[in-house]
Protein backbone atom coordinates (compact mmCIF):
# COMPACT_ATOMS: atom_id res chain seq x y z
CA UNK A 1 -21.95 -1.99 0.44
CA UNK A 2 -18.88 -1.22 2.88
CA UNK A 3 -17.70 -4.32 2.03
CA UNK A 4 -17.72 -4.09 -1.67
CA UNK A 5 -15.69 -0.76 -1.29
CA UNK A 6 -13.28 -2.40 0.67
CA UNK A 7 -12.72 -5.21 -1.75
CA UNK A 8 -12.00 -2.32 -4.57
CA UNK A 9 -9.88 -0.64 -1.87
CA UNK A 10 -8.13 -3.74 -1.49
CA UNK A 11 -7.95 -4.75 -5.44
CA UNK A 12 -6.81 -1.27 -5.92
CA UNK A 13 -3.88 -1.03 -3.79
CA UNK A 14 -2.46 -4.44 -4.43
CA UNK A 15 -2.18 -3.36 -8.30
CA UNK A 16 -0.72 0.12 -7.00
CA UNK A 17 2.00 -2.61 -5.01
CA UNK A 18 2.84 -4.17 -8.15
CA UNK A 19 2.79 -1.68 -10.86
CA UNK A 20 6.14 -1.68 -12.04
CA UNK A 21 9.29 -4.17 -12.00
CA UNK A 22 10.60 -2.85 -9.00
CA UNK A 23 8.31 -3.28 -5.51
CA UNK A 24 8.85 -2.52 -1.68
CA UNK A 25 10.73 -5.84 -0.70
CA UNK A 26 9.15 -5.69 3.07
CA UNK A 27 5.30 -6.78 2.89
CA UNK A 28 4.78 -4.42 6.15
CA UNK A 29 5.88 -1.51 3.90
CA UNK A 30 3.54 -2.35 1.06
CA UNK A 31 0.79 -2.21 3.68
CA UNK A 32 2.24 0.36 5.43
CA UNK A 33 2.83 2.67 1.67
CA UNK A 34 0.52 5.64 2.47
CA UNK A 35 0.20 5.11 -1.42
CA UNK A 36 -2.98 2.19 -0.81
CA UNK A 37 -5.03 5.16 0.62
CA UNK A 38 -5.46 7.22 -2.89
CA UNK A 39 -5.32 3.44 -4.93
CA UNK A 40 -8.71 3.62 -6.40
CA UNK A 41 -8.51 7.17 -7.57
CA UNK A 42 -4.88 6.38 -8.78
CA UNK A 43 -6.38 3.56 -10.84
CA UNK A 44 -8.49 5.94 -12.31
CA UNK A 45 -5.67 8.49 -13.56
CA UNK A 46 -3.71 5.22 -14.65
CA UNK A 47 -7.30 3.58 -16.52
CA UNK A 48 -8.13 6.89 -18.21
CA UNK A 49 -4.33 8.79 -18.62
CA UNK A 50 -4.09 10.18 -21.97
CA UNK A 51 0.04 9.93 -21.70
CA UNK A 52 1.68 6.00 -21.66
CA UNK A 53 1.71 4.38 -18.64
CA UNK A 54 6.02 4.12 -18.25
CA UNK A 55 8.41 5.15 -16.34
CA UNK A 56 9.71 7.60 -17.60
CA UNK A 57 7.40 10.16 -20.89
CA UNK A 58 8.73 12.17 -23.44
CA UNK A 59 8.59 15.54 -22.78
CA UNK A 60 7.66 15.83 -26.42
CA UNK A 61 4.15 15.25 -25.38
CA UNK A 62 3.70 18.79 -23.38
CA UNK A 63 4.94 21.49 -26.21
CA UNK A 64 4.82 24.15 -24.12
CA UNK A 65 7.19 23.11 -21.40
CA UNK A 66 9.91 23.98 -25.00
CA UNK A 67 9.60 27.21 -23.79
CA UNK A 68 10.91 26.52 -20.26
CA UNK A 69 14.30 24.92 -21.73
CA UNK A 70 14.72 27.38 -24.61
CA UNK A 71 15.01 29.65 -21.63
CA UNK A 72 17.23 27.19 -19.26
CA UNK A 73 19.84 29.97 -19.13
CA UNK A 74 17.84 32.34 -17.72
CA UNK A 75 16.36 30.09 -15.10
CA UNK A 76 19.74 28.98 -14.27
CA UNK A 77 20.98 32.24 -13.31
CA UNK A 78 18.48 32.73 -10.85
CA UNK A 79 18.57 29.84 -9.53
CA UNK A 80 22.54 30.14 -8.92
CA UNK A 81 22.09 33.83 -7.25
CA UNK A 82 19.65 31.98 -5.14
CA UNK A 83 21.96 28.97 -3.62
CA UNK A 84 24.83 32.12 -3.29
CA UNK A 85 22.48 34.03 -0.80
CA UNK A 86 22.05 30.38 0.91
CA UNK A 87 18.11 30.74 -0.09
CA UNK A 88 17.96 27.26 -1.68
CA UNK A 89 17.88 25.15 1.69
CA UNK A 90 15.83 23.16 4.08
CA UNK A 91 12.68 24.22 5.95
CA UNK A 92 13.56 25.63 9.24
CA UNK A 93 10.46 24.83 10.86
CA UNK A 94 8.21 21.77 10.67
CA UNK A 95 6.02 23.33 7.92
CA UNK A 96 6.78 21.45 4.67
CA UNK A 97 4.98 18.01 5.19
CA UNK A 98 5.25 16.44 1.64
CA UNK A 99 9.07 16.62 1.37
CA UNK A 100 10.18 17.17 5.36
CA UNK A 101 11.38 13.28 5.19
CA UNK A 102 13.89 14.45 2.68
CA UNK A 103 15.19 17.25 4.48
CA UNK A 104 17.12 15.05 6.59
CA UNK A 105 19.33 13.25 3.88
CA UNK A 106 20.47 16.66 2.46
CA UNK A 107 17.80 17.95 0.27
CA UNK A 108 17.35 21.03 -0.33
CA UNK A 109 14.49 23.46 -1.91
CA UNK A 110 13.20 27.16 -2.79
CA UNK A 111 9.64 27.08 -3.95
CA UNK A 112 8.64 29.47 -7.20
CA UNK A 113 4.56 28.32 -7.45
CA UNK A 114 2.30 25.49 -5.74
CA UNK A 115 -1.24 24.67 -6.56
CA UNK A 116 -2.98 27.96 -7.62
CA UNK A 117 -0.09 31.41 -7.17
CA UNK A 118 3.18 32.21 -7.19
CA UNK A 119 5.08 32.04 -3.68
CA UNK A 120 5.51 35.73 -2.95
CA UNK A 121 9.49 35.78 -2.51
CA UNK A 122 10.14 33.89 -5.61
CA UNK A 123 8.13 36.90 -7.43
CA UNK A 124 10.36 38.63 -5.84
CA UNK A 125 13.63 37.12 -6.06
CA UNK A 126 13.12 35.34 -8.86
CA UNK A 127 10.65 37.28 -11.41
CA UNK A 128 12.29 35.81 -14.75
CA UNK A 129 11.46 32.13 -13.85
CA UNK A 130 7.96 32.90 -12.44
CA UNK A 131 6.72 35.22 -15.56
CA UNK A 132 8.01 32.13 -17.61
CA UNK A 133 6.68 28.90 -15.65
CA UNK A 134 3.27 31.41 -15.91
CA UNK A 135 2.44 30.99 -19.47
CA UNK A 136 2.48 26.83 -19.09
CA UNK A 137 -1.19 26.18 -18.02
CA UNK A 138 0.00 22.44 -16.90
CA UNK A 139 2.15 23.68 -14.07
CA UNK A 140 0.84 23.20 -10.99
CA UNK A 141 3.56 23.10 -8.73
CA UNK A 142 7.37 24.51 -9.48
CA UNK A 143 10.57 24.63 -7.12
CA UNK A 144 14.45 24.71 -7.72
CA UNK A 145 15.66 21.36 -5.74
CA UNK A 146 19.16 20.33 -5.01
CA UNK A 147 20.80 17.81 -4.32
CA UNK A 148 24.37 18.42 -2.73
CA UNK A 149 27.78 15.80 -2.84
CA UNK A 150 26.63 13.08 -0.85
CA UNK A 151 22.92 13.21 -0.63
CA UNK A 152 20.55 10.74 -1.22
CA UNK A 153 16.84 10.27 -1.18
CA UNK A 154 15.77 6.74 -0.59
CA UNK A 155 13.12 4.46 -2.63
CA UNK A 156 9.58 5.78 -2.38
CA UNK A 157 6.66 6.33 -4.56
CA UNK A 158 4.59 9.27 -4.05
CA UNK A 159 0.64 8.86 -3.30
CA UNK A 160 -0.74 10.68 -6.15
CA UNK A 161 -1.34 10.06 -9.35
CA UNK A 162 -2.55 12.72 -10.60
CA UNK A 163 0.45 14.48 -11.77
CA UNK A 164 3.71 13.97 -13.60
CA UNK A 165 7.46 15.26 -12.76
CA UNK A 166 9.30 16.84 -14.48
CA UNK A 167 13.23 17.83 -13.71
CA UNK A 168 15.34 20.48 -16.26
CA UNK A 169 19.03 20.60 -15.25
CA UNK A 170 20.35 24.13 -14.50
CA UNK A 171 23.57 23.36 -12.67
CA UNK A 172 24.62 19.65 -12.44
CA UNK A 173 27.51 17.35 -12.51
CA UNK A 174 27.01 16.16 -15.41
CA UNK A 175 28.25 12.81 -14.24
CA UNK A 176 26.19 9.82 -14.56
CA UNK A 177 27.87 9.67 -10.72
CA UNK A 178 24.10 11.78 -10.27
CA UNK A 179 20.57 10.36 -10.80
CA UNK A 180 17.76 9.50 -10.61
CA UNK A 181 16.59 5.86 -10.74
CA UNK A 182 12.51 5.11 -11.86
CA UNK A 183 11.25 1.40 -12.06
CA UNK A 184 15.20 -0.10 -12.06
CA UNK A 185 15.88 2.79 -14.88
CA UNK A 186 18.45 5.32 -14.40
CA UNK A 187 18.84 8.72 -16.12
CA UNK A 188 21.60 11.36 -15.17
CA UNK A 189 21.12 14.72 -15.25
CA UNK A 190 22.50 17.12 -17.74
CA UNK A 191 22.37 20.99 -17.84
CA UNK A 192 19.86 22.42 -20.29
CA UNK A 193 18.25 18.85 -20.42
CA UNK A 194 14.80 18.05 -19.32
CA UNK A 195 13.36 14.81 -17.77
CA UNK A 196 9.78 13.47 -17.37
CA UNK A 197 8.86 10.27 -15.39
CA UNK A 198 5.72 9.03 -13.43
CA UNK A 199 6.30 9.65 -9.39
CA UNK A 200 4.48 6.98 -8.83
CA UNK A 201 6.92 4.47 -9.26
CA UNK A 202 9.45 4.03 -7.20
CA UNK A 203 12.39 6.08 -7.60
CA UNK A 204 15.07 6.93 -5.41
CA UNK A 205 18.11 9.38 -6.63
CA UNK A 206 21.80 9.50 -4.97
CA UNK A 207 24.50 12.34 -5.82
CA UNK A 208 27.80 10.81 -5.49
CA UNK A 209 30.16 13.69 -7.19
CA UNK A 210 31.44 16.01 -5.45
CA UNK A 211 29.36 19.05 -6.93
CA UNK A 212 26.00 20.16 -6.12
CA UNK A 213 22.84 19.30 -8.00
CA UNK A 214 20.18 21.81 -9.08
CA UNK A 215 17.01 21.65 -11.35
CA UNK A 216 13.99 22.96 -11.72
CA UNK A 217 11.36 20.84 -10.62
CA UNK A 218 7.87 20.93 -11.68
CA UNK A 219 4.53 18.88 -11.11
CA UNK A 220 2.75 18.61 -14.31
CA UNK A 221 -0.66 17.85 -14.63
CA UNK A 222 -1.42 14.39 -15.57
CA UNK A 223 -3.46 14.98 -18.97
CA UNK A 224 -6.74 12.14 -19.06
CA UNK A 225 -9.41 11.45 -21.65
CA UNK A 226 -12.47 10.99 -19.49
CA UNK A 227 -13.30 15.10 -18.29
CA UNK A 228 -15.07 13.77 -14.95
CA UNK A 229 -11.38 12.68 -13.90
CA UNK A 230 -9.82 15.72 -14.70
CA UNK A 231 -12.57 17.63 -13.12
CA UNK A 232 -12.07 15.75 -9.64
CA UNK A 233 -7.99 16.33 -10.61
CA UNK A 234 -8.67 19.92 -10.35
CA UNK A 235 -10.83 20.30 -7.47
CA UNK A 236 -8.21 17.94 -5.60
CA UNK A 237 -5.43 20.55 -6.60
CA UNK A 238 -7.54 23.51 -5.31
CA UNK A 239 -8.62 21.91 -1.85
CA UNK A 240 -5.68 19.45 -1.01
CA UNK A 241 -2.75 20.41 -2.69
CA UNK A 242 -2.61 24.20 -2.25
CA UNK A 243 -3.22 23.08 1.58
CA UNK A 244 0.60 22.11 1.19
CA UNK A 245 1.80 25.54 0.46
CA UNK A 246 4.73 26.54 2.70
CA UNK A 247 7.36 29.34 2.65
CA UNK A 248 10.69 30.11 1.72
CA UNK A 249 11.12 33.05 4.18
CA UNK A 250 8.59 34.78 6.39
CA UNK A 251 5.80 36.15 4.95
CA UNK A 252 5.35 33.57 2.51
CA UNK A 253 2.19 31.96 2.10
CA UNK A 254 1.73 28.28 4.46
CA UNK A 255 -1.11 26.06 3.33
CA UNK A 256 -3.49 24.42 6.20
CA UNK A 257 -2.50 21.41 6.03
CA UNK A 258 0.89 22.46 6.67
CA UNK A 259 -0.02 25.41 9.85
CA UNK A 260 -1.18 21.86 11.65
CA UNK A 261 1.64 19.31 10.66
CA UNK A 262 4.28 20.30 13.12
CA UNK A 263 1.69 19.31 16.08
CA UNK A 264 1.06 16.15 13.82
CA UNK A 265 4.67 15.49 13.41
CA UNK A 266 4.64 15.35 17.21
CA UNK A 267 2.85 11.83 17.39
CA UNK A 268 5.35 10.83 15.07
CA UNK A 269 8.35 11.59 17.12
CA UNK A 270 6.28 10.09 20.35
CA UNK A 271 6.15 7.16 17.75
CA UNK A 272 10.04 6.63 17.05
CA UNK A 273 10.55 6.88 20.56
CA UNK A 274 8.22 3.66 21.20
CA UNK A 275 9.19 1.75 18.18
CA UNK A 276 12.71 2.21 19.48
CA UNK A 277 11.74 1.44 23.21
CA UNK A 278 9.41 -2.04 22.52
CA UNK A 279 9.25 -2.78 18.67
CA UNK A 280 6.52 -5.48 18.79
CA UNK A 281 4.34 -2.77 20.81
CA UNK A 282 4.99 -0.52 18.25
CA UNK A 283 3.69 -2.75 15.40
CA UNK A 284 0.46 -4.32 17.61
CA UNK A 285 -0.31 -0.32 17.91
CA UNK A 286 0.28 0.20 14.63
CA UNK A 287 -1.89 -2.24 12.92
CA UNK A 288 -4.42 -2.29 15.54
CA UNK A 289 -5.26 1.47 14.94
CA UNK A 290 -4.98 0.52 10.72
CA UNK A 291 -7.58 -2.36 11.38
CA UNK A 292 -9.81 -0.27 13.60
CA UNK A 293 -9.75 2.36 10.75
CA UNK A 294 -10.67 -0.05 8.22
CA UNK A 295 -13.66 -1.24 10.54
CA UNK A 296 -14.58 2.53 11.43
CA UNK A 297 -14.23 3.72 7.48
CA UNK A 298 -16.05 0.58 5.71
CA UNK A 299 -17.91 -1.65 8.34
CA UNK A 300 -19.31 0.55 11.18
């Protein structure tokens, strides 16, 4: 039995690896792609998804979000009073673990909901935007993101399939000098305009004006046609992805998940240290502990 799970495991992730025109060049980053780990159940959102399989969707196909861009104005202003108190930045501590990699090319973030309530400082600061992302049932997770002169986030997918981004410029360039680039296809923000594409391609997204970049960012949920999907979509929400919460200021609400990563993000930093010390014992460590995994999770 362990090895017919495996085999799906493996089936799985190599069609997560090539989904899409554009791929990880390096084969030790398609094994690597923390990505293969949620492949079967990300098969599962792509078998059953009740949207196209693209890109990039039409925001057409989620009505109520209208109600988010009739009202871009309103969200804008908040969001600039925000960046002028200097309250749209990086974490300060190591307590954001699904974005802290981007932290460190210049992006920036003040989070309004994630997975199940409001974060209580955006309610605060921010009550417009949060009384308005309230009355879309699909929103599962909402932030203002920026992206200053200069910044860049670099090719990645995320592991999860089971939602959809979306992106409505508040403040932006509007230079195609600043975008966002999903499967080889580029789109370039635009105040007042909204964007929808699948995360799970790989995207990277560069600002090369010379003005900052801010939208509000929201996870949608991924609508699907078979119920038992969308049933294990929203008990992984509540369990997983609320464990992610983190704060904007003290006070603030921080998820599990994310009270343990900075002692994780220790091994990581042990890790650099190595790989930059001996780079072959780096890699034999590294794939040892993935095959012993394997062996522990599907053979033992």
């Amino acid at each position: 039995m362990g090895v017919v799970i495996f085999i799906l495991f493996v089936v799985c992730a190599c069609y997560v690896q090539m989904r899409g025109k554009v791929k990880h060049e390096k084969l030790t980053r398609r094994l690597t792609d923390h990505s293969n780990l949620m492949a079967p159940l990300n098969c599962l959102f792509y078998l059953f998804s009740a949207v196209k399989n693209k890109p990039y969707i039409s925001v057409s196909e989620f009505p109520r979000l209208t109600l988010l861009q009739d009202n871009w104005q309103v969200i804008r202003d908040e969001a600039i009073h925000l960046n002028r108190a200097a309250e749209i930045k990086a974490s300060d501590d190591l307590d954001d673990l699904g974005f802290n990699s981007f932290f460190r090319t210049g992006w920036k973030r003040f989070y309004l909901s994630w997975y199940g309530e409001p974060v209580a400082s955006a309610a605060k600061l921010c009550p417009a935007t949060v009384k308005l992302l309230a009355a879309v049932p699909e929103i599962k997770g909402a932030m203002f993101a920026m992206l200053p002169p200069g910044a860049r986030l670099v090719k990645h997918r995320d592991p999860y399939a089971g939602s959809l981004r979306y992106h409505l410029g508040l403040q932006t360039p509007n230079d195609d000098g600043c975008y966002i680039e999903v499967d080889g296809e580029r789109y370039s923000w635009r105040d007042g305009e909204a964007v929808m594409f699948d995360e799970t391609y790989i995207h990277y997204a560069e600002n090369t004006t010379d003005s900052n970049r801010i939208v509000l960012f929201l996870d949608i949920k991924r609508p699907v046609t078979f119920a038992p999907v969308d049933w294990f979509n929203r008990a992984f929400s509540r369990m997983v992805m609320s464990a992610t919460a983190t704060k904007n200021m003290p006070g603030d609400k921080v998820g599990a998940l994310n009270r343990i990563f900075g002692k994780v993000y220790q091994l990581r930093v042990w890790g650099k240290k190595l790989k930059a010390y001996n780079r072959r014992l780096y890699y034999g460590l590294q794939y040892g502990l993935y095959l012993l995994l394997i062996y522990l999770f599907f053979f033992a």
